[in-house]
Protein backbone atom coordinates (compact mmCIF):
# COMPACT_ATOMS: atom_id res chain seq x y z
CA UNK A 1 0.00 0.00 0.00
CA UNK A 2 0.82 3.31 -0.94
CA UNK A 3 1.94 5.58 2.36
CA UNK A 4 2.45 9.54 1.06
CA UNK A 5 1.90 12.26 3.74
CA UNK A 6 -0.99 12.46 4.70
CA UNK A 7 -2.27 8.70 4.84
CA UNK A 8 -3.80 6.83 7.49
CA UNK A 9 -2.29 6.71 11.20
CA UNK A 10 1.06 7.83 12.29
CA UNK A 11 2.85 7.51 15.47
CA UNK A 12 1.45 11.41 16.50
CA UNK A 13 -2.16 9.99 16.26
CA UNK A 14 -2.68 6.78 17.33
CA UNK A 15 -6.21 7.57 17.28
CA UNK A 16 -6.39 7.50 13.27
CA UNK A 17 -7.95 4.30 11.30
CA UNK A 18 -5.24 1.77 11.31
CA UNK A 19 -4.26 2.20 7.33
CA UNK A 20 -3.58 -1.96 7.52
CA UNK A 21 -7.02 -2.60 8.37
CA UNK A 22 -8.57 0.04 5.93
CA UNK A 23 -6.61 -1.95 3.09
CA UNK A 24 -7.81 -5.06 3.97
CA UNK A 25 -11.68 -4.08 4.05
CA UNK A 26 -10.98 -2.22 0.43
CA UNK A 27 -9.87 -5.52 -0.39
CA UNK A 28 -12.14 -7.48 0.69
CA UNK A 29 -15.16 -5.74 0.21
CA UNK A 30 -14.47 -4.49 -3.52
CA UNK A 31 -12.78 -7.64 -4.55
CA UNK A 32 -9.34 -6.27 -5.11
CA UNK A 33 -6.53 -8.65 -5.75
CA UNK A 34 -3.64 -8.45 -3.43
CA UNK A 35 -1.07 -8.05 -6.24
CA UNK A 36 -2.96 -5.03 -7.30
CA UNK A 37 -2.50 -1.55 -5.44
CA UNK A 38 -4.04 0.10 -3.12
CA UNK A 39 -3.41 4.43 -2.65
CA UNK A 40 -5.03 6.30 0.24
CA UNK A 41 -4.28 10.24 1.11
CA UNK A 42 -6.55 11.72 3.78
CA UNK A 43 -8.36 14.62 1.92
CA UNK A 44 -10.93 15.92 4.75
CA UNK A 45 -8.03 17.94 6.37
CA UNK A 46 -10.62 20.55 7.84
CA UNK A 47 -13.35 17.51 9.23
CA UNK A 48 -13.78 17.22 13.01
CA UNK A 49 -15.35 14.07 13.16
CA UNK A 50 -14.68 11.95 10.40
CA UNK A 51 -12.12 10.56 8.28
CA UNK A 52 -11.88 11.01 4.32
CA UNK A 53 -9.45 9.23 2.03
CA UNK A 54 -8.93 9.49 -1.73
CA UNK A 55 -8.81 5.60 -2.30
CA UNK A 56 -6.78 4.79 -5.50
CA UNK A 57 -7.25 0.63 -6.75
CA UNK A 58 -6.34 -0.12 -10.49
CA UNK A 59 -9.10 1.63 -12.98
CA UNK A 60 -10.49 2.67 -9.63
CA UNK A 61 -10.93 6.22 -7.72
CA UNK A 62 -13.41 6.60 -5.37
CA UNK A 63 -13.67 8.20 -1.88
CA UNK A 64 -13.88 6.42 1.39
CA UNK A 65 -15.46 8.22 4.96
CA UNK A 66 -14.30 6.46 8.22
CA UNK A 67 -16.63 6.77 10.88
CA UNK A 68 -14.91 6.31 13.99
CA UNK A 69 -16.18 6.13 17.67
CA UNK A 70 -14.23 8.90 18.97
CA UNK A 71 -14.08 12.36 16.34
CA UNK A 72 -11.33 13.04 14.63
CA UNK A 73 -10.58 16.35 16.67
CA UNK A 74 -13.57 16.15 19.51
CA UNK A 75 -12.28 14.57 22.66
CA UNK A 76 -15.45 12.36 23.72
CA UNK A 77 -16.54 8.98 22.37
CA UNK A 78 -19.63 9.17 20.55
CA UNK A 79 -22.32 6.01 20.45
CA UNK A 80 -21.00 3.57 18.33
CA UNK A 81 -25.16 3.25 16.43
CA UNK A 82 -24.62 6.54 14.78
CA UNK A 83 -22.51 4.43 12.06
CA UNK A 84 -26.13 3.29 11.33
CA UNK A 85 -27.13 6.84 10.42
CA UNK A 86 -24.45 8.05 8.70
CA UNK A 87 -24.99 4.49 6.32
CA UNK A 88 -28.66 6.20 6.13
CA UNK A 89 -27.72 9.62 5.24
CA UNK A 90 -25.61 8.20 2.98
CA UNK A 91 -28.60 6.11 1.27
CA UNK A 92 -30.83 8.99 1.39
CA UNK A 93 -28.05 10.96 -0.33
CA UNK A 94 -27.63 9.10 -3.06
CA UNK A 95 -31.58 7.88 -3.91
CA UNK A 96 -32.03 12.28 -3.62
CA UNK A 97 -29.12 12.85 -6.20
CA UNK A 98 -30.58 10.13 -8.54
CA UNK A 99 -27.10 8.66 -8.37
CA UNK A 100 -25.82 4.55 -8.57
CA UNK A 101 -26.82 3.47 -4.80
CA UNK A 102 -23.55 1.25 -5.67
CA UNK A 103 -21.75 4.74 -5.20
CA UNK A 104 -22.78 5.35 -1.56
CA UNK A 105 -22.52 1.34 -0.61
CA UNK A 106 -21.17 1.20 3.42
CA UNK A 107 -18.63 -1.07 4.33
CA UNK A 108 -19.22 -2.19 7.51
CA UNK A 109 -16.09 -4.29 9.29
CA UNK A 110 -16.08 -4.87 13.12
């Protein structure tokens, strides 16, 4: 996997998605091959809350939001069922845009 500056979790925030684990649900949950290769760059420099990473696979750019239990710059642990409505904002998003619901598809990974 890629690592520019920028990309997931570095030894000044432990508290940042483990960039390991985010490769392996990519993987697994879009069906890319191991010997292909996987890019991420954080992008949502100015979020409080969430994560966002430009995701880079062969033929493949999309972007991917990380919903973790405690925000990105708050410093309390929020429920960990609100995952559920950000999945449904996300829905509701994309069946108001007209767009692919393929486009807004959660990827849930304990």
């Amino acid at each position: 996997m890629s690592n520019p500056e920028g990309s997931p979790r570095s030894d000044a925030n432990p508290e940042m998605p483990d960039a390991a684990l985010l490769e392996a649900v990519i993987r697994r949950h879009l069906a890319v091959r191991d010997s292909d290769p996987v890019s991420m760059q954080e992008v949502g420099e100015l979020s409080n809350i969430n994560y966002f990473y430009r995701v880079e696979v062969p033929a493949r750019t999309f972007y991917l939001k990380v919903i973790p239990e405690k925000p990105k710059r708050l410093p309390i642990r929020l429920p960990r069922e609100r995952v559920f409505s950000e999945a449904e904002g996300l829905r509701q998003f994309g069946a108001l845009a007209g767009g692919d619901p393929s486009l807004f598809r959660p990827l849930v990974d304990n």
